[in-house]
Protein backbone atom coordinates (compact mmCIF):
# COMPACT_ATOMS: atom_id res chain seq x y z
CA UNK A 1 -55.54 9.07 70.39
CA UNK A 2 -52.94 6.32 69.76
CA UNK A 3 -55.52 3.75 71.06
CA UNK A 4 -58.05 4.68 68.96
CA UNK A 5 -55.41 4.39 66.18
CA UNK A 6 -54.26 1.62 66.49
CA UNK A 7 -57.87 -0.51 66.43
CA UNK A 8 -58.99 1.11 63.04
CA UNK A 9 -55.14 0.28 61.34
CA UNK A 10 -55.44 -3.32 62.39
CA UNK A 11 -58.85 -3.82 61.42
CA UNK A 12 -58.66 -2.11 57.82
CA UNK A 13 -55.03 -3.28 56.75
CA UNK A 14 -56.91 -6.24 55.77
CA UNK A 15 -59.48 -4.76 53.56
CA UNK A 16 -57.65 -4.11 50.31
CA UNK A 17 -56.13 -7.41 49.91
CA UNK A 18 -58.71 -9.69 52.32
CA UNK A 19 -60.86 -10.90 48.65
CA UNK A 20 -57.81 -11.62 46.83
CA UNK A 21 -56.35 -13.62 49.73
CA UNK A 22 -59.40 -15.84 49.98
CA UNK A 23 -59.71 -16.47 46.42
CA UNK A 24 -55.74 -17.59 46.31
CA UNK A 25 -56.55 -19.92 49.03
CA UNK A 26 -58.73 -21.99 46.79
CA UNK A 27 -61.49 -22.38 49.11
CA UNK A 28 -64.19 -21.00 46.67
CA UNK A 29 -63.96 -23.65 44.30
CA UNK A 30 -62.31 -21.18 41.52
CA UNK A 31 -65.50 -19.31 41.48
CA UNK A 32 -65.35 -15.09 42.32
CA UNK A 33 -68.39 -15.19 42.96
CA UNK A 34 -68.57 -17.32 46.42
CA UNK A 35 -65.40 -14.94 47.43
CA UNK A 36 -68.12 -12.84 49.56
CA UNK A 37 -69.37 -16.11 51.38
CA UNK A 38 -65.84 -16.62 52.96
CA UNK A 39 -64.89 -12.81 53.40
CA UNK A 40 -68.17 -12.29 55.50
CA UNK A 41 -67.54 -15.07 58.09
CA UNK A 42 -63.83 -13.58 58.62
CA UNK A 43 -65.00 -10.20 59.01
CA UNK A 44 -67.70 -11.29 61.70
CA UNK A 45 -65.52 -13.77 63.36
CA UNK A 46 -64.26 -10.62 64.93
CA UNK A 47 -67.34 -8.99 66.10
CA UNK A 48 -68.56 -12.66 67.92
CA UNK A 49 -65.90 -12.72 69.84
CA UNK A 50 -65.63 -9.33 70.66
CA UNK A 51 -68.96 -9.55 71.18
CA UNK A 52 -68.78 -12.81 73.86
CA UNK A 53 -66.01 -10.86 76.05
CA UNK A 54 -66.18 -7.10 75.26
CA UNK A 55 -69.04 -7.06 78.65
CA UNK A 56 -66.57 -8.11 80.83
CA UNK A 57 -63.61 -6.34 79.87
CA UNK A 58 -65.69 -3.19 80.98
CA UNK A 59 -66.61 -4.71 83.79
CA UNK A 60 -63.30 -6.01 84.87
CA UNK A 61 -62.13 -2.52 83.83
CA UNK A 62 -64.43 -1.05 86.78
CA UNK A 63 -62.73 -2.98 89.34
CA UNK A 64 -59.08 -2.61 87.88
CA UNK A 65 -58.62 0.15 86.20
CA UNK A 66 -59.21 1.15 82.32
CA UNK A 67 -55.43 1.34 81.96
CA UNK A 68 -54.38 -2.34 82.51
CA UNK A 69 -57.63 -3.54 79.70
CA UNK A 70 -56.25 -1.43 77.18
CA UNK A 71 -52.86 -2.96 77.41
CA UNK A 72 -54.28 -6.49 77.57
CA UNK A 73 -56.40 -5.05 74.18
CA UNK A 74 -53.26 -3.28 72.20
CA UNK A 75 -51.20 -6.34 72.88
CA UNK A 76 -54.36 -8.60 71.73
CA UNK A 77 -54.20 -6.65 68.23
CA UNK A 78 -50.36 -6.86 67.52
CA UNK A 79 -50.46 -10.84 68.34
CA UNK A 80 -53.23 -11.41 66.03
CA UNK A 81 -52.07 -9.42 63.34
CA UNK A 82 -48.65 -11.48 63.25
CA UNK A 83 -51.31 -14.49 63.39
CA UNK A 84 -52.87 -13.34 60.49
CA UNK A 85 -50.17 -12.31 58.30
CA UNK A 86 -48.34 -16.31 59.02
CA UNK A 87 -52.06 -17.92 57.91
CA UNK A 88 -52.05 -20.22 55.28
CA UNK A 89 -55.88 -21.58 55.81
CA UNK A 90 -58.82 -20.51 56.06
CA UNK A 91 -59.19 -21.80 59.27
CA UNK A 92 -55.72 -20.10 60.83
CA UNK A 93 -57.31 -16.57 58.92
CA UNK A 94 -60.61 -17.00 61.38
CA UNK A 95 -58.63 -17.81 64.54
CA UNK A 96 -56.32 -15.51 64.19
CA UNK A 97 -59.10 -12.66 63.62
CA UNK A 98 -60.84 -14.11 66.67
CA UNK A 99 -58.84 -13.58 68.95
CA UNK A 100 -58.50 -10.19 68.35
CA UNK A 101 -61.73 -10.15 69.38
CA UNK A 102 -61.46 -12.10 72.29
CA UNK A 103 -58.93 -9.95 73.85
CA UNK A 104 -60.14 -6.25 72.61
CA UNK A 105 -62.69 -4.52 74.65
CA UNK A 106 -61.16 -1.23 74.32
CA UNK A 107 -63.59 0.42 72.10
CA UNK A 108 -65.96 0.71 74.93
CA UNK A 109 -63.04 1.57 77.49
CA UNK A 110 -61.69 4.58 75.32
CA UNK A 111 -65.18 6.06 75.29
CA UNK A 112 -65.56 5.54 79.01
CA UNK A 113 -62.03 7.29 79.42
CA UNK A 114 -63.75 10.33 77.54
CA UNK A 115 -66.53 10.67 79.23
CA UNK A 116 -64.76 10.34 82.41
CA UNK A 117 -62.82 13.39 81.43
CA UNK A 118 -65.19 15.63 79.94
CA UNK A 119 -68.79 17.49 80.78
CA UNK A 120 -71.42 18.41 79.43
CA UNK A 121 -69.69 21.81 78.07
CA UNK A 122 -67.31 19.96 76.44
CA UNK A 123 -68.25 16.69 75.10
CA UNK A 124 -69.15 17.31 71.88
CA UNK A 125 -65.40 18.28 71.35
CA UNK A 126 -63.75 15.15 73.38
CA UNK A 127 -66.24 12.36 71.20
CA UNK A 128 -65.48 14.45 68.31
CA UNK A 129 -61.68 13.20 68.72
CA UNK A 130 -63.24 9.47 68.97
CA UNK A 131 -64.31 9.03 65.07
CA UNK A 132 -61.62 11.73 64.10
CA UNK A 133 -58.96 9.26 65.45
CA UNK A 134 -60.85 6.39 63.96
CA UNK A 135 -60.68 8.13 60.79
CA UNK A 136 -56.98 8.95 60.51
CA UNK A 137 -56.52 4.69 61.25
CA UNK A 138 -59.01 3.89 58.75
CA UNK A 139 -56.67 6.29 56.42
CA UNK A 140 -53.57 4.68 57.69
CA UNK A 141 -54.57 0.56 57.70
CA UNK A 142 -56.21 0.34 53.90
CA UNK A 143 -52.86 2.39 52.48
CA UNK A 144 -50.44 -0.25 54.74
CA UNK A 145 -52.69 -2.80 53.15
CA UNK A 146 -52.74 -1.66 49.93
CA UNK A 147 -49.16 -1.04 49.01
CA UNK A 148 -47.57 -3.56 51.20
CA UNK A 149 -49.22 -6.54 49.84
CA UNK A 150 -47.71 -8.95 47.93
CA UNK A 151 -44.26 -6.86 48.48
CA UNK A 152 -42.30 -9.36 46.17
CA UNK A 153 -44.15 -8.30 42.85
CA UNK A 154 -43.73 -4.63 43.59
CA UNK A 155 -40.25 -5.17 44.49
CA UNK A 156 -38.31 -7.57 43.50
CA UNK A 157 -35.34 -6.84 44.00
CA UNK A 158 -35.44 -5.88 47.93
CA UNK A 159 -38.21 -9.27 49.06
CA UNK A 160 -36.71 -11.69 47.30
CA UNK A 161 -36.20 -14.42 49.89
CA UNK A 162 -39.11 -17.41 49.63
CA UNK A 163 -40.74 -16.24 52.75
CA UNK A 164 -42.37 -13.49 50.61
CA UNK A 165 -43.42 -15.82 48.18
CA UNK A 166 -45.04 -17.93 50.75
CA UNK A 167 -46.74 -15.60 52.92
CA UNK A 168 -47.06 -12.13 50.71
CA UNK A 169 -49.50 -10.58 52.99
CA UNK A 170 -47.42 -10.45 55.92
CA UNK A 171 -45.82 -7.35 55.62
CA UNK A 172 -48.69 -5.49 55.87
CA UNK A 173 -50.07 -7.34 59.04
CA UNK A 174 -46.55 -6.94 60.68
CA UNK A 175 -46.15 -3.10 59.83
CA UNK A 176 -49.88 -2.93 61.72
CA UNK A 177 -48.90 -5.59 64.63
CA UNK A 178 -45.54 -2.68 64.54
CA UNK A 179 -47.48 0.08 65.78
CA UNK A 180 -50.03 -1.54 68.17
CA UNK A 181 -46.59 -2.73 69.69
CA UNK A 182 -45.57 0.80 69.53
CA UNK A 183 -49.23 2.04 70.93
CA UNK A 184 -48.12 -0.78 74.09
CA UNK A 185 -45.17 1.40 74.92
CA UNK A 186 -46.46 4.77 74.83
CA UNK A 187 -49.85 3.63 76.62
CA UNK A 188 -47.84 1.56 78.91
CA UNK A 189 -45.30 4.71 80.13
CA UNK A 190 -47.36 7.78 79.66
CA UNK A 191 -51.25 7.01 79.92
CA UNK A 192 -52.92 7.93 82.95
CA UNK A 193 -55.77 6.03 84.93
CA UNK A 194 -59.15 7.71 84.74
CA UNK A 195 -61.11 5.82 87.04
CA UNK A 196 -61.17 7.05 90.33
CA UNK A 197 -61.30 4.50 93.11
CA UNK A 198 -62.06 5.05 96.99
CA UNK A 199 -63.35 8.57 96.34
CA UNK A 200 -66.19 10.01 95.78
CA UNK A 201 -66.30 11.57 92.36
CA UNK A 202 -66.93 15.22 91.56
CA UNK A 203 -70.10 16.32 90.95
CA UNK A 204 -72.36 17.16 87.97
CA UNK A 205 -75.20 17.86 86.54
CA UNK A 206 -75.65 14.19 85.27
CA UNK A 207 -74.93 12.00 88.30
CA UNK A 208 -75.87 14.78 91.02
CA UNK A 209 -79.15 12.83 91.89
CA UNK A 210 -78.32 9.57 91.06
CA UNK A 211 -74.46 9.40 92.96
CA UNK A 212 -76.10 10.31 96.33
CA UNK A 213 -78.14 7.47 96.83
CA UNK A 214 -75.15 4.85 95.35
CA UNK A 215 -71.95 6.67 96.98
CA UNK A 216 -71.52 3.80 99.67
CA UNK A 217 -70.40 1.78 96.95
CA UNK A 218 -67.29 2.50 94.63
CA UNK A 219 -67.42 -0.84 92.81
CA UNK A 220 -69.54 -0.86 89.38
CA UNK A 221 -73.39 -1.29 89.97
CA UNK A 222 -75.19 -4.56 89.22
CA UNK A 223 -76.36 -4.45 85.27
CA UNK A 224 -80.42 -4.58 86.82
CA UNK A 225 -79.43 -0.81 88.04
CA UNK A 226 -77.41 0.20 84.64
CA UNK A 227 -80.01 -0.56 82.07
CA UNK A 228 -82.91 1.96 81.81
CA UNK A 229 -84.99 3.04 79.02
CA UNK A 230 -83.20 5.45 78.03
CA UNK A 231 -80.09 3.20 77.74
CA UNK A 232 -82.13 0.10 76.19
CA UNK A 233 -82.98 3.19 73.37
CA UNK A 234 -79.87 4.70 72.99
CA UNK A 235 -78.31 1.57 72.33
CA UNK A 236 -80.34 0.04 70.16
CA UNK A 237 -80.02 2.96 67.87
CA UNK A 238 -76.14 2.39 68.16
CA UNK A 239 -77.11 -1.05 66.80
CA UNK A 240 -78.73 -0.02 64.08
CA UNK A 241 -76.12 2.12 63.26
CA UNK A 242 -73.13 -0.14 63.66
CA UNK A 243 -75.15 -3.10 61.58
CA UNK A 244 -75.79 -0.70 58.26
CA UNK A 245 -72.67 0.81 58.64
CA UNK A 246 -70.30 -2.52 59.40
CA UNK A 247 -72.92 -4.36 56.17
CA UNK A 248 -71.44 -1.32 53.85
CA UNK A 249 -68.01 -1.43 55.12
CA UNK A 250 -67.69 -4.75 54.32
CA UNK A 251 -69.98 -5.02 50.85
CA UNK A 252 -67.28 -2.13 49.73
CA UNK A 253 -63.61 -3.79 49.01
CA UNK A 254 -65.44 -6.96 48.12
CA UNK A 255 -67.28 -4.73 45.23
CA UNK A 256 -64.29 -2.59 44.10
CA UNK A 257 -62.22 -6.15 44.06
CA UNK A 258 -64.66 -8.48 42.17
CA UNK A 259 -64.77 -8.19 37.95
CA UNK A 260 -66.69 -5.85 35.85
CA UNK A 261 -68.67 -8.44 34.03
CA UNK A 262 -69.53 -9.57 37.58
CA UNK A 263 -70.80 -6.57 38.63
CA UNK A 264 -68.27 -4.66 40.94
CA UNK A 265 -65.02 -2.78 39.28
CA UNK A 266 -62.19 -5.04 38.91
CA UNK A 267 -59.73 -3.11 41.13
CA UNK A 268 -56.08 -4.21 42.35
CA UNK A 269 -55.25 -4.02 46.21
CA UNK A 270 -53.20 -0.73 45.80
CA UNK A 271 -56.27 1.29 44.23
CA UNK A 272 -58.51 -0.09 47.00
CA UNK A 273 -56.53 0.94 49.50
CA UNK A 274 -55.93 4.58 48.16
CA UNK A 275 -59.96 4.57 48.04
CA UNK A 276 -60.38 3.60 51.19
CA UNK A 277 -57.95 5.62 52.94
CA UNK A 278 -59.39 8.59 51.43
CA UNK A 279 -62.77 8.04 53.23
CA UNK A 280 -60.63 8.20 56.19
CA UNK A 281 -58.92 11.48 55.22
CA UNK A 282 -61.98 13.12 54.18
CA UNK A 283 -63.62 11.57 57.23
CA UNK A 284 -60.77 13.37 59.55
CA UNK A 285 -60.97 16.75 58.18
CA UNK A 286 -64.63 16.80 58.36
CA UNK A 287 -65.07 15.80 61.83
CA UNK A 288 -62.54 18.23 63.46
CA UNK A 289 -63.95 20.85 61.36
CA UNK A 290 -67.89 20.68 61.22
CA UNK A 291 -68.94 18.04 64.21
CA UNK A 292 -69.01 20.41 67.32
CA UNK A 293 -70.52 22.83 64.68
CA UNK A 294 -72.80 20.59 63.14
CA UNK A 295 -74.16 19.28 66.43
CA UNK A 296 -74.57 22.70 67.95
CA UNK A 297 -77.07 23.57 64.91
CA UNK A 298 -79.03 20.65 64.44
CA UNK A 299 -78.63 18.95 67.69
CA UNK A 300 -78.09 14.79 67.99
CA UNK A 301 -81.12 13.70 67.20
CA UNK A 302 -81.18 15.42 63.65
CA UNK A 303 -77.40 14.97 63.14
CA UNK A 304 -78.27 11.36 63.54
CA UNK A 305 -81.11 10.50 61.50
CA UNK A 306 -79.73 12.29 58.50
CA UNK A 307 -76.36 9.92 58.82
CA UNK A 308 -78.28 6.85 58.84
CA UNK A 309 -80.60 8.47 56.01
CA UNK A 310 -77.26 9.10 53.68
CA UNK A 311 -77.20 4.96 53.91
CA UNK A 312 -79.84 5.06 51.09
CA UNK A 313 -77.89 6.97 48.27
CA UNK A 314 -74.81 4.85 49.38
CA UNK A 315 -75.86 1.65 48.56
CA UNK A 316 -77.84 2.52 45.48
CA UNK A 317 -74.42 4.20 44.37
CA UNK A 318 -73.36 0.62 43.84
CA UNK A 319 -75.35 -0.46 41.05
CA UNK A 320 -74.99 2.92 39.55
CA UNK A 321 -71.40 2.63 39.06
CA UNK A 322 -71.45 -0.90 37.99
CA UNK A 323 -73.68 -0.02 34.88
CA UNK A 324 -71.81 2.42 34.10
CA UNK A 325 -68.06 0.07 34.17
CA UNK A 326 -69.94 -2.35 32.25
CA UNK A 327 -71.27 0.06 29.65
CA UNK A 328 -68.12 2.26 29.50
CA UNK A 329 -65.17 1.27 31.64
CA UNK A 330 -63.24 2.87 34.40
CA UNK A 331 -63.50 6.41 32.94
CA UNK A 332 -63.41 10.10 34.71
CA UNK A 333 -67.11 10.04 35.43
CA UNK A 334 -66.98 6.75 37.25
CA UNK A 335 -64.37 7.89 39.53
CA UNK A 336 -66.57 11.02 40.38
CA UNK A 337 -68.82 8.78 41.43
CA UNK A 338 -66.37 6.62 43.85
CA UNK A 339 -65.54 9.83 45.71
CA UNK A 340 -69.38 11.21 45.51
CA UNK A 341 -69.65 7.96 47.49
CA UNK A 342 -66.96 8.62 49.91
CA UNK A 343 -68.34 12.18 50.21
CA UNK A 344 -71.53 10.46 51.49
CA UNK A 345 -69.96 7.97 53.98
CA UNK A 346 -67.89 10.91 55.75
CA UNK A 347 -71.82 13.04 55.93
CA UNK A 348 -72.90 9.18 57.42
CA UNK A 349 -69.70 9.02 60.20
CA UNK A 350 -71.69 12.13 61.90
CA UNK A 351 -73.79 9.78 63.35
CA UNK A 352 -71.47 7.87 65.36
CA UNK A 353 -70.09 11.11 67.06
CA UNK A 354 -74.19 12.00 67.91
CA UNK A 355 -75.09 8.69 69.26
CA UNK A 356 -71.82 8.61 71.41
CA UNK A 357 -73.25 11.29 72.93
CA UNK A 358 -76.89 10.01 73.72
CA UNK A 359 -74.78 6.70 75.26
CA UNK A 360 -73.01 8.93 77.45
CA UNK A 361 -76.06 11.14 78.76
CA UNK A 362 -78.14 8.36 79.20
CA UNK A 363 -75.50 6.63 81.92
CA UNK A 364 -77.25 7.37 85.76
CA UNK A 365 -73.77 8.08 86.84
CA UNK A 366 -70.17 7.51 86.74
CA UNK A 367 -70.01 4.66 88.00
CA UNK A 368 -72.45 2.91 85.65
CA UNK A 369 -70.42 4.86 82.22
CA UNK A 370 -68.69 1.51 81.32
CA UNK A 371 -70.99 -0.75 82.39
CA UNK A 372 -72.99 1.16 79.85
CA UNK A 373 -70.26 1.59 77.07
CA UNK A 374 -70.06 -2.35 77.54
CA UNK A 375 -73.44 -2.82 76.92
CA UNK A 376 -73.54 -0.91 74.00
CA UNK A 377 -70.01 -2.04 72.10
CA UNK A 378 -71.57 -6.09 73.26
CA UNK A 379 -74.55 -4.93 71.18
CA UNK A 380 -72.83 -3.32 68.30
CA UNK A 381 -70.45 -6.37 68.51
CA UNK A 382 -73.13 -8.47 67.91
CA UNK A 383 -74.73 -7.09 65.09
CA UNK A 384 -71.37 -6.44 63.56
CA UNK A 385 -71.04 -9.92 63.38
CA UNK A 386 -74.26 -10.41 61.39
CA UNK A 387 -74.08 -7.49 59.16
CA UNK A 388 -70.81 -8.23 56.99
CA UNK A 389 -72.17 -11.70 56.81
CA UNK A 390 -75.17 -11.35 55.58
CA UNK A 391 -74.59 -7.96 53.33
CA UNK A 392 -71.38 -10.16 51.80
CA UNK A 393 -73.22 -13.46 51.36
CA UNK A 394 -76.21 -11.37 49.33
CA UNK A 395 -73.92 -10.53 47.71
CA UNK A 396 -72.45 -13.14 46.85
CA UNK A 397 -76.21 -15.09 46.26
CA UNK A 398 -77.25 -11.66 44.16
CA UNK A 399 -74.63 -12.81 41.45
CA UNK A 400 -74.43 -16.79 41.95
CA UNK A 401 -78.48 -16.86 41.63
CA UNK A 402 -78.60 -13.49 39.09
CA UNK A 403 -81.69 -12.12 41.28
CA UNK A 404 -82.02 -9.18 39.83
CA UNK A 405 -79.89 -9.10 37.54
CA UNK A 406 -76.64 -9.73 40.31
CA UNK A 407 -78.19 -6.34 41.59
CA UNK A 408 -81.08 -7.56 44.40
CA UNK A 409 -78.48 -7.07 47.58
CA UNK A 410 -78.97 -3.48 47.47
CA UNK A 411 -82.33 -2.62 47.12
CA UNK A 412 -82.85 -5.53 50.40
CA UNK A 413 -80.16 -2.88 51.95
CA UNK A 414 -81.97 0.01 51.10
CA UNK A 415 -85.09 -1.34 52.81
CA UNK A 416 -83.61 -2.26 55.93
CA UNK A 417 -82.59 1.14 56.50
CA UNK A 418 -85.88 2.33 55.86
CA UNK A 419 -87.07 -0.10 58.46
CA UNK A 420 -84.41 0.21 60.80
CA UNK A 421 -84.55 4.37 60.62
CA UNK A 422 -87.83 3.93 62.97
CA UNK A 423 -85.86 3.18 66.12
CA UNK A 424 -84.64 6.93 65.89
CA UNK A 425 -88.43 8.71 66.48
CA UNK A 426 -87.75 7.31 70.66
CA UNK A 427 -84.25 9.28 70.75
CA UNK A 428 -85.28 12.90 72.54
CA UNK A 429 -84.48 15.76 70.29
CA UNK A 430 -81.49 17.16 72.99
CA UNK A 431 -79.60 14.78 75.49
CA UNK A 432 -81.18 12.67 78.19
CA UNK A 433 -82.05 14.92 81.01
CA UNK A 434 -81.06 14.04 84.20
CA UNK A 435 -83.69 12.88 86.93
CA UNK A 436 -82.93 16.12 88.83
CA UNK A 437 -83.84 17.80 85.63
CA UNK A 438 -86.88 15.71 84.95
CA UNK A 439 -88.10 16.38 88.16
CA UNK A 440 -87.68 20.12 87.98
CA UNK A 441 -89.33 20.30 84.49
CA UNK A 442 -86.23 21.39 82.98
CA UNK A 443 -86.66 21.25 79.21
């Protein structure tokens, strides 16, 4: 659980204040509205380099063990954080968020860790634990951005030395780097290695016909072996997932930080941050309470079309709530609307915990789980670099150009989900059967 913590903290302690740092750097010209250009290509720095090296962190973590990646990972995010906090350029803002990426493949290692210890009678529970952890960081990072920023005008009295004045959004990047260091320790001393090495692994109903005819060999199997069809589908619907979902994430601090006349709400990095970590409270709750439940009624497949569905009403939420600022300020009904939204994105987050679960079943065996958790978090990686980019910089060319009135980016949004929400009809309404299954017409 602290693993999946400590990811989540890191990469949303930069959300509340990322727009205003960018626009103090003076790299926009003195125009808000290019802001979303600049925020975009830090946010995907990330996800390129993640996606470049997250394939071979799984891989390497098949031959060495998941414990020693996840180190090199938790020590990856404390360095850059300090990196990031010390940047004055724009330049030292995208290395420093690169190699964060470079040296994190631990998303795809935590979920191989899970499926290593659970079956199928209890995996809806462990990946239900995945986006509740995720949830409670994504609480935790936006609030540590938000309140720790620019520590000198809140108080005075205590940051007074010039270092505060020079770099006033390092607190909040050290008090993250704090507790990946923290995460080091405790995964360091009391974490236990899941893969099993020189042994053949117990039996289930998912690898029982595939582990016979590969049990000569305990190393990971060559990639031709690991991707199947039902792997190539699964994780393209994890794509499509991660791009809509990493394009809103990104469009939403960039929207609550830029001006009313402008179109988004005019917000300081405090209120973000309290609106942002209450998606990840909400999100928290939800998932320990409903998931397993929610899953058991409708099964994946349903659970994870209507997520992707809820992106529709979350993006046209945007405009909605910048007519109304414009025509009548930040009143009582426009903050009903702000949670109404986060109240959506929580009903969204199901998704994650469904597709999870088609990634898992759709893995011949064991042995090819992170092979297969690399492929898909390479994938996700790499449209998670594209999506903040390109939903920021519409953004951004929505109110330089006035298409539509500064409103076009979100109707182009709504389409793509439309579009994208296609690749779900090849996901089979249960799990992926097993070939022993298949082959005795188990349904």
């Amino acid at each position: 659980m602290l693993l999946n913590l400590a990811e989540p903290i890191t990469a949303y302690c930069i959300f509340p204040f990322i727009n205003q740092l960018v626009a103090e750097l003076d790299i926009t010209g003195g125009d808000p509205r290019k802001v979303g250009y600049y925020v975009g290509m830090i946010d995907a720095t990330f996800f390129t380099m993640e996606a470049l090296f997250v394939f071979q962190w799984a891989r390497l973590s098949d031959r060495i063990g998941r414990k020693p990646v996840l180190l090199i990972g938790v020590a990856g995010l404390c360095l850059s954080m300090l990196c990031f906090g010390m940047s004055r350029t724009f330049m030292g803002l995208m290395l420093s968020r690169g190699l964060v990426g470079l040296l994190n493949g631990n998303a795809s290692i935590s979920k191989s860790m899970v499926g290593e210890l659970t079956d199928e009678t209890n995996i809806a529970q462990g990946f239900a634990c995945l986006p509740i952890a995720w949830s409670v960081g994504s609480t935790v990072g936006p609030l540590i951005g938000g309140q720790l920023a620019r520590p000198h005008d809140r108080w005075p009295n205590v940051f007074s030395h010039p270092f505060w004045l020079k770099y006033p959004y390092f607190l909040p990047c050290a008090a993250s780097a704090a507790f990946s260091a923290f995460t080091f320790i405790m995964t360091a001393f009391f974490l236990k290695e899941t893969l099993q090495k020189n042994r053949r692994p117990a039996l289930s109903a998912w690898d029982e016909s595939t582990l016979s005819r590969d049990s000569h060999d305990d190393g990971p199997l060559p990639l031709r072996k690991v991707l199947n069809r039902r792997v190539i589908i699964s994780v393209a619907n994890y794509a499509v997932l991660a791009m809509m979902e990493i394009g809103f994430i990104a469009m939403l601090p960039l929207f609550l930080a830029t001006p009313i006349p402008l179109g988004g709400l005019g917000l300081a990095p405090p209120t973000i941050g309290f609106i942002l970590g209450t998606f990840g409270m909400l999100n928290g709750a939800f998932q320990a309470l409903f998931f397993a439940k929610l899953m058991d009624r409708l099964g994946p497949k349903y659970l994870y079309q209507q997520g992707l569905l809820t992106f529709i009403p979350l993006f046209l939420l945007f405009p909605v709530m910048s007519l109304y600022a414009k025509a009548y300020g930040i009143t009582g009904t426009l903050w009903a609307l702000v949670i109404l939204q986060q109240v959506l994105l929580v009903i969204m987050d199901t998704a994650y915990g469904a597709i999870y679960i088609y990634i898992r079943s759709s893995a011949t065996n064991d042995r090819a789980l992170a092979a297969t958790n690399g492929i898909s978090q390479f994938i996700a990686s790499v449209v998670r670099a594209i999506g903040p980019a390109v939903s920021t910089s519409l953004f951004a060319a929505s109110l330089q150009h006035n298409w539509l009135g500064g409103y076009s980016v979100y109707p182009i949004m709504v389409a793509a989900t439309c579009v994208l929400f296609g690749v779900s009809s090849y996901l089979p309404r249960d799990m992926w059967k097993t070939d022993s299954e298949v082959d005795s017409g188990i349904s």
